[in-house]
Protein backbone atom coordinates (compact mmCIF):
# COMPACT_ATOMS: atom_id res chain seq x y z
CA UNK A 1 21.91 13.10 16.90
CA UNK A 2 25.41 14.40 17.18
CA UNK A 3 26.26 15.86 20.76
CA UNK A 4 29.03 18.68 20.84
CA UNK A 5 29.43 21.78 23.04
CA UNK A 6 30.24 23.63 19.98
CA UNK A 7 26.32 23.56 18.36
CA UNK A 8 23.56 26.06 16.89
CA UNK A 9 20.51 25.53 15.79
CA UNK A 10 18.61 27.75 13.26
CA UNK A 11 15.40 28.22 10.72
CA UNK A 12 15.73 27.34 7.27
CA UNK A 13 15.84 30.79 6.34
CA UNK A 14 18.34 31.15 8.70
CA UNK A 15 20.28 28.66 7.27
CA UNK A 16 20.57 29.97 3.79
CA UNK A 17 21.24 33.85 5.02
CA UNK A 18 24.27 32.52 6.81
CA UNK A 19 26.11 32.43 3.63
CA UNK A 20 25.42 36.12 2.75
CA UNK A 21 28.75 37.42 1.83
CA UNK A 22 30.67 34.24 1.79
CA UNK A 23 32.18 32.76 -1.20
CA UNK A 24 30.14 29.34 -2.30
CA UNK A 25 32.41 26.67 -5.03
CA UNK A 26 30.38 23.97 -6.74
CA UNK A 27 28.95 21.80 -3.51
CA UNK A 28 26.37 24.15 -3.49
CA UNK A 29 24.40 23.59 -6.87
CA UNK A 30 21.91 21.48 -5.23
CA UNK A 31 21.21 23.53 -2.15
CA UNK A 32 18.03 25.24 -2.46
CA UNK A 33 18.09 27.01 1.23
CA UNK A 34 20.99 29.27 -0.04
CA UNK A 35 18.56 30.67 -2.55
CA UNK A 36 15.49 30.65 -0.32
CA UNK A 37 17.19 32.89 1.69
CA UNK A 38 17.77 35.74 -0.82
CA UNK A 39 16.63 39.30 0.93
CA UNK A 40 16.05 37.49 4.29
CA UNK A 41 17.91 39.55 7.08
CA UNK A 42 20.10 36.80 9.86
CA UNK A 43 18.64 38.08 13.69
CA UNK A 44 21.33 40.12 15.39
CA UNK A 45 22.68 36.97 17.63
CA UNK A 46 23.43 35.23 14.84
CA UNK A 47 24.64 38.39 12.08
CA UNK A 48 27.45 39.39 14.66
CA UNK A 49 28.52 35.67 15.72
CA UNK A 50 31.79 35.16 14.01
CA UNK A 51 32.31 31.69 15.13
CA UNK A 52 29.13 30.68 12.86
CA UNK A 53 30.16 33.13 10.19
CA UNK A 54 33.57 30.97 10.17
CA UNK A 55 31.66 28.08 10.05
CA UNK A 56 29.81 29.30 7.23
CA UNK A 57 33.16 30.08 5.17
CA UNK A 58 34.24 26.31 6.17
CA UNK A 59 30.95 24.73 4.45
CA UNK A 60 30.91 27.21 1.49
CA UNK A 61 34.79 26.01 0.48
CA UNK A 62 34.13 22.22 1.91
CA UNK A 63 34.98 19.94 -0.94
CA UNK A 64 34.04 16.46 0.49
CA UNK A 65 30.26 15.88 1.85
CA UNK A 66 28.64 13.00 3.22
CA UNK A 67 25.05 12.77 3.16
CA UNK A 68 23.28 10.52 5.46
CA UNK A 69 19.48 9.87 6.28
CA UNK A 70 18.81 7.58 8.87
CA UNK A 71 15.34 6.53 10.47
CA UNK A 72 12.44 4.65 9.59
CA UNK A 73 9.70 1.97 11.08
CA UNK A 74 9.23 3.23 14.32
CA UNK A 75 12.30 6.14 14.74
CA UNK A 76 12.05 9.73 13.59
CA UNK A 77 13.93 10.18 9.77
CA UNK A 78 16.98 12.33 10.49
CA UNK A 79 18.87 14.03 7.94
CA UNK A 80 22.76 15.48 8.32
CA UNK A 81 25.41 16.78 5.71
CA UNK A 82 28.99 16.00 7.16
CA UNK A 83 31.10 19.27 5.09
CA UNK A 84 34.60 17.97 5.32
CA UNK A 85 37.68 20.26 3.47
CA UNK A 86 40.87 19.20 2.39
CA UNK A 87 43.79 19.10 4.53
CA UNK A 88 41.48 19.67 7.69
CA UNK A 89 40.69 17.56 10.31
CA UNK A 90 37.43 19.34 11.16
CA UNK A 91 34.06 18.77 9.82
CA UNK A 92 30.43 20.32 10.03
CA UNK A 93 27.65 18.75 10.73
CA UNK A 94 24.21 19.82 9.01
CA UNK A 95 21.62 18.71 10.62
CA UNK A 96 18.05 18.63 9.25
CA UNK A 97 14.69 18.48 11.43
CA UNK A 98 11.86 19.83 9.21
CA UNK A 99 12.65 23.61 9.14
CA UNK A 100 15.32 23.25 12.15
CA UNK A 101 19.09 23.39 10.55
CA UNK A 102 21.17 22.28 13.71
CA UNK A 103 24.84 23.01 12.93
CA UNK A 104 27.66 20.86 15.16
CA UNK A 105 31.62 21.47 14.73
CA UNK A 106 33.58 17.51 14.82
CA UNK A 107 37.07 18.64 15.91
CA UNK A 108 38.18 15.16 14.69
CA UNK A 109 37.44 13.13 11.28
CA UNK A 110 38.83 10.04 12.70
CA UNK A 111 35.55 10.34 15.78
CA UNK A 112 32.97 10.63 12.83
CA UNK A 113 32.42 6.92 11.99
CA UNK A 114 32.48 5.33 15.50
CA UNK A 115 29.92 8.54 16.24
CA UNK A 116 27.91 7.14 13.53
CA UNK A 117 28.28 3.58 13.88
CA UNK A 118 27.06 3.24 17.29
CA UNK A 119 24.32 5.62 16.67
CA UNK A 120 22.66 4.03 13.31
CA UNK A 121 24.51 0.64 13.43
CA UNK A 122 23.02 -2.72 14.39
CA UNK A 123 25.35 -3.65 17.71
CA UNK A 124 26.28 -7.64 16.27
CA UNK A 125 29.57 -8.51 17.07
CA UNK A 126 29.24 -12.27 15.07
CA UNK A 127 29.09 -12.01 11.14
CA UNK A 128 25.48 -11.79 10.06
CA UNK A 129 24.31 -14.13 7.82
CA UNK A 130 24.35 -13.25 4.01
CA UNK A 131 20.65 -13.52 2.51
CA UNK A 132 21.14 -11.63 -0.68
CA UNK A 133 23.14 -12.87 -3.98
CA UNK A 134 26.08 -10.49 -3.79
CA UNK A 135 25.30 -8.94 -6.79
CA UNK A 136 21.78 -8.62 -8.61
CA UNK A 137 19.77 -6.07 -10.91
CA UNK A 138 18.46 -3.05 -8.99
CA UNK A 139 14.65 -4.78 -10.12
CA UNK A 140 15.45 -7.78 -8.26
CA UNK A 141 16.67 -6.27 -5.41
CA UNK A 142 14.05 -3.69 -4.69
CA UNK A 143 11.11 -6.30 -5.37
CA UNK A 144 13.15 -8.28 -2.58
CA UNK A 145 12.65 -5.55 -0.22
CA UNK A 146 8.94 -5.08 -1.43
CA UNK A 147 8.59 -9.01 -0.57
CA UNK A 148 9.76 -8.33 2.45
CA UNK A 149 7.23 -5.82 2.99
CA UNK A 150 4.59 -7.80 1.86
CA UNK A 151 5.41 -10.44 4.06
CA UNK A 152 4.99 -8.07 6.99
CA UNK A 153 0.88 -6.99 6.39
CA UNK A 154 0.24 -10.38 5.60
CA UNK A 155 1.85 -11.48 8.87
CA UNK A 156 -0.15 -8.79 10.64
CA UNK A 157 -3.45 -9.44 8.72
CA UNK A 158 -3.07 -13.47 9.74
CA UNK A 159 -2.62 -11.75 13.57
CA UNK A 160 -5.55 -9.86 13.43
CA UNK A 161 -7.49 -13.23 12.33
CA UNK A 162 -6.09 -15.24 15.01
CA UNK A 163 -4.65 -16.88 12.59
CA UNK A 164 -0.77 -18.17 11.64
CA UNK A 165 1.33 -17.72 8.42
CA UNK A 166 2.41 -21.06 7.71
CA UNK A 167 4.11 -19.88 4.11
CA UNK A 168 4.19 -16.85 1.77
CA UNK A 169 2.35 -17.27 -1.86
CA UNK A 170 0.79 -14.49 -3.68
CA UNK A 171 -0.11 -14.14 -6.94
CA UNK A 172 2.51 -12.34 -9.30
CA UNK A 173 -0.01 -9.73 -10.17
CA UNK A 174 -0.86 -8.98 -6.74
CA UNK A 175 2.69 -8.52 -5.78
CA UNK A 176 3.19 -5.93 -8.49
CA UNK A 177 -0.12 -4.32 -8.07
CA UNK A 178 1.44 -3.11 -4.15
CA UNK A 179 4.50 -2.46 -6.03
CA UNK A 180 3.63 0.19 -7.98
CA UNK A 181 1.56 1.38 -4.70
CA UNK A 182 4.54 1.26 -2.39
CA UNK A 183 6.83 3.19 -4.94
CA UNK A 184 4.74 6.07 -4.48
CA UNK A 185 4.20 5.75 -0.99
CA UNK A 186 6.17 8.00 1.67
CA UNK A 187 5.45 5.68 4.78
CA UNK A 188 8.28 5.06 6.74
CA UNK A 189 6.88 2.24 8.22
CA UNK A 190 7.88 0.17 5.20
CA UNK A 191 11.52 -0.91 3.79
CA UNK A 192 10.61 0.04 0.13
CA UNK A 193 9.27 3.48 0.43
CA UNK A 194 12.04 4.25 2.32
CA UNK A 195 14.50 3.40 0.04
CA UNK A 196 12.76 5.62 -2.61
CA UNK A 197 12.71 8.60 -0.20
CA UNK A 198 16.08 7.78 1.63
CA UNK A 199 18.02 7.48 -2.14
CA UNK A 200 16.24 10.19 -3.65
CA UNK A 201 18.99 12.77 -3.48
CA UNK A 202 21.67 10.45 -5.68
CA UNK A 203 18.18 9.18 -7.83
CA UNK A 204 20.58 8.46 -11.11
CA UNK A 205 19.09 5.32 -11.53
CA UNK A 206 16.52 3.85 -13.69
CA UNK A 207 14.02 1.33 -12.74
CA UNK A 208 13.20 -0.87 -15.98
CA UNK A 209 10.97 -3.42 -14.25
CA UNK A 210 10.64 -5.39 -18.02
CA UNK A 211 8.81 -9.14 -17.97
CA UNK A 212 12.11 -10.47 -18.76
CA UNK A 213 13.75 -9.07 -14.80
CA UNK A 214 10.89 -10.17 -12.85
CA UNK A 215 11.22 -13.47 -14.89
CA UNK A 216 14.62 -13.20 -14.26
CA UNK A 217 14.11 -12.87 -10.21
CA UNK A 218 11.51 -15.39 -10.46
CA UNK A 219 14.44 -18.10 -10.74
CA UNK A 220 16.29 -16.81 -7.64
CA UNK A 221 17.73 -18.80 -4.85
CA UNK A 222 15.22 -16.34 -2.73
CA UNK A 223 11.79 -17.36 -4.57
CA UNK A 224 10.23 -19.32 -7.10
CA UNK A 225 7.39 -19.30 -9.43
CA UNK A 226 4.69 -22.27 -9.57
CA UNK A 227 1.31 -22.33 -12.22
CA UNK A 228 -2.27 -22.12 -10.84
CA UNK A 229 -4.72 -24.27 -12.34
CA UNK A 230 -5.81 -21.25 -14.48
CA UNK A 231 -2.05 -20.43 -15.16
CA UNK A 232 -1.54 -17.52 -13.05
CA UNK A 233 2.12 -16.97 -11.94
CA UNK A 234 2.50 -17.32 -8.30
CA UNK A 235 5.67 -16.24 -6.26
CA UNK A 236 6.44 -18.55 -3.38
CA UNK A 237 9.56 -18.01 -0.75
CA UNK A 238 12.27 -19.96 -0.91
CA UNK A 239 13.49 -21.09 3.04
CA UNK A 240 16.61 -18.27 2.15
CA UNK A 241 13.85 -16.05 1.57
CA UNK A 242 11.95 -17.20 4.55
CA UNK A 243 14.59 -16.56 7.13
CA UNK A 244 15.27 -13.43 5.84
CA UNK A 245 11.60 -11.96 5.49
CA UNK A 246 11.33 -13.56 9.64
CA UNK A 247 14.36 -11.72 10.63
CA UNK A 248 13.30 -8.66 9.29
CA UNK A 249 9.76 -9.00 10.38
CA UNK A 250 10.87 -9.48 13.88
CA UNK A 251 14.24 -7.65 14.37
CA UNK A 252 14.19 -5.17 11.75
CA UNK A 253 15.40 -1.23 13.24
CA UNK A 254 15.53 1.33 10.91
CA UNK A 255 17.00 1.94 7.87
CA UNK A 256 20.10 4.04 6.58
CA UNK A 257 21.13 5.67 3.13
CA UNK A 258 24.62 6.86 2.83
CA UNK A 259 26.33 8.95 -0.28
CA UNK A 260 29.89 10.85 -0.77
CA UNK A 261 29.67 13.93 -2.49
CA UNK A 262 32.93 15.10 -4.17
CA UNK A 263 33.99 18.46 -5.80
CA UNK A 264 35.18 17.47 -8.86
CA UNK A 265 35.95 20.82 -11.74
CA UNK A 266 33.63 22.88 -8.87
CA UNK A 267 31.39 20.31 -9.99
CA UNK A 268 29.30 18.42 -7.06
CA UNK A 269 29.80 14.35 -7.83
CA UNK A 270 28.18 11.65 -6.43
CA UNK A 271 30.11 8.29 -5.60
CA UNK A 272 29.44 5.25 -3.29
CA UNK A 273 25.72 5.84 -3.08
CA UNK A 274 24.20 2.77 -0.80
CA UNK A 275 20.67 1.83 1.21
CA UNK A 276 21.37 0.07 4.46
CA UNK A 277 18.71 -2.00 6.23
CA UNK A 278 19.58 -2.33 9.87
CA UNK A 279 17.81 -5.42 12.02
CA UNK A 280 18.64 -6.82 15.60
CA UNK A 281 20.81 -9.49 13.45
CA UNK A 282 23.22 -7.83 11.22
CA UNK A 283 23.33 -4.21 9.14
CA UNK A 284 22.49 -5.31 5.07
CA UNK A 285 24.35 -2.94 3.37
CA UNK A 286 23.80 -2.67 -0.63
CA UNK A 287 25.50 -0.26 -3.05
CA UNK A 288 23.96 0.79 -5.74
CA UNK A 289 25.54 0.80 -9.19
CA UNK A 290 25.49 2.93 -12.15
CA UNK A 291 24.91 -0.35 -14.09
CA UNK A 292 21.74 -0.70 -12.90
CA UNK A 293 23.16 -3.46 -10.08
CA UNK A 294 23.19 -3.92 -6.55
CA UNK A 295 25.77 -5.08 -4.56
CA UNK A 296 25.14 -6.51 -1.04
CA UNK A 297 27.05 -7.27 2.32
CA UNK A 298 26.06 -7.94 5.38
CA UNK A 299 28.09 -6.32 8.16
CA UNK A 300 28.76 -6.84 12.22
CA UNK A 301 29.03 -3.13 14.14
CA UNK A 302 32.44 -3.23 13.04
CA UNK A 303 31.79 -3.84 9.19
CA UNK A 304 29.68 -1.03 8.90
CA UNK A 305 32.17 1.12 11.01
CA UNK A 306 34.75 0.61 8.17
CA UNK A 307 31.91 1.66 5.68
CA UNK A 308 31.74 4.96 7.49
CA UNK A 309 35.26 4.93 7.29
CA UNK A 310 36.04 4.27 3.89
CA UNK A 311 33.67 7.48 3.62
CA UNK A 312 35.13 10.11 6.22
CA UNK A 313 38.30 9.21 5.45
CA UNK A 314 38.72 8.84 2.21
């Protein structure tokens, strides 16, 4: 994704042989390449570049990272590591395609979030509307997205029929039966799965899906519960709900997960950890919480610029 004359691309192995030599601090605990590469001889054109050896001293003594994945629905998952060192106005960009590590030197921290922005970002210039309660339990939140999912086959399955969706119900044990499916699902086709693959580097959490959350979320301004004559539970959509599972049926783009990684006693920390859900209408923008919350915003272009900003820049 990122486009500088200053670029190299090489294998995994590659990758990890690179820092041969060089002297690695804390960032590096969780990088399995390095260790990969043990025994595994860099090709000539690389061994004798010392531009890309430089670059590999710059990463190993980085002490600011920001991971991003970006992708989803119908766009390719990309994966890049922004190494950013104090006092420098540099950074390196890691990027991962499968076993492809493409390597990119920013000249200027200020041109990383506007880089980003209008490459992941949703281009809305009015202020989107806000579907989600600004804060809820992680539970609530990802059964949201799951609804949202749901919403989506049932809207294709009524196509396929000829037939129109006139208004969501389904009973509460179907919805959780597809829960547990789509938590172990790595289709990127869906909101849900990717926010299990796309947060599963900074995966401190805990979900605790108890009776007493989903009763919780069944009181919502987003959905309510009503009785079947044999007393099943079944979850109906509020209109908030509605308009939000429309918009992203129709308009949703991809989806983003962002994280800052600090070096804190050469030890690699994790802060500001959030899932991003990018439509045609606005970029939805939730951070995740170590007290097992969410908290949401939704964001014009230029909100989620400041996002990236409060992360490069910080």
């Amino acid at each position: 994704m990122v486009e500088n004359k200053l670029a190299v691309s090489l294998s995994k192995k590659d990758f990890g042989a690179i820092f041969r030599g060089t002297s690695l601090n804390g960032m590096f605990q969780f990088v399995a390449e390095i260790k990969e590469a043990v025994g595994h001889e860099l090709p000539d054109v690389h061994k004798n570049n010392a531009e890309l050896k430089s670059w590999a001293e710059f990463i190993g003594q980085s002490d600011k990272m920001v991971d991003l994945i970006h992708g989803g629905n119908k766009t390719r998952i990309e994966h890049l590591m922004v190494f950013m060192k104090e006092g420098s106005e540099e950074a390196i960009v890691v990027e991962k395609k499968n076993d492809t590590y493409s390597l990119t030197k920013m000249e200027s921290l200020e041109a990383l979030a506007p880089t980003f922005a209008y490459a992941y970002g949703a281009y809305i210039k009015e202020q989107p509307s806000q579907w989600l309660n600004e804060t809820m339990d992680l539970e609530a939140y990802l059964l949201t997205v799951h609804l949202l999912d749901i919403y989506k086959r049932i809207q294709f399955r009524t196509m396929m029929e000829y037939q129109q969706m006139t208004s969501f119900r389904m009973t509460l044990k179907e919805v959780m039966e597809h829960f547990d499916k789509s938590l172990k699902g790595r289709d990127s086709r869906w909101i849900l799965p990717n926010f299990v693959f796309f947060t599963e580097l900074f995966n401190k959490y805990k979900i605790d899906m108890t009776d007493e959350k989903i009763n919780k979320f069944l009181t919502s301004p987003l959905v309510k519960a009503e009785k079947t004559q044999n007393g099943q539970d079944i979850v109906v959509f509020t209109d908030k709900m509605a308009a939000f599972a429309d918009e992203c049926f129709n308009y949703w783009i991809t989806c983003s997960s962002l994280q800052l990684v600090r070096l804190v006693n050469n030890d690699a920390k994790s802060f500001s950890p959030q899932f991003i859900i990018h439509t045609g209408k606005g970029n939805y923008v939730t951070r995740i919480n170590k007290q097992g919350t969410v908290t949401n915003t939704s964001l014009d272009l230029a909100g989620f610029m400041k996002v990236l900003e409060g992360l490069f820049l910080a």
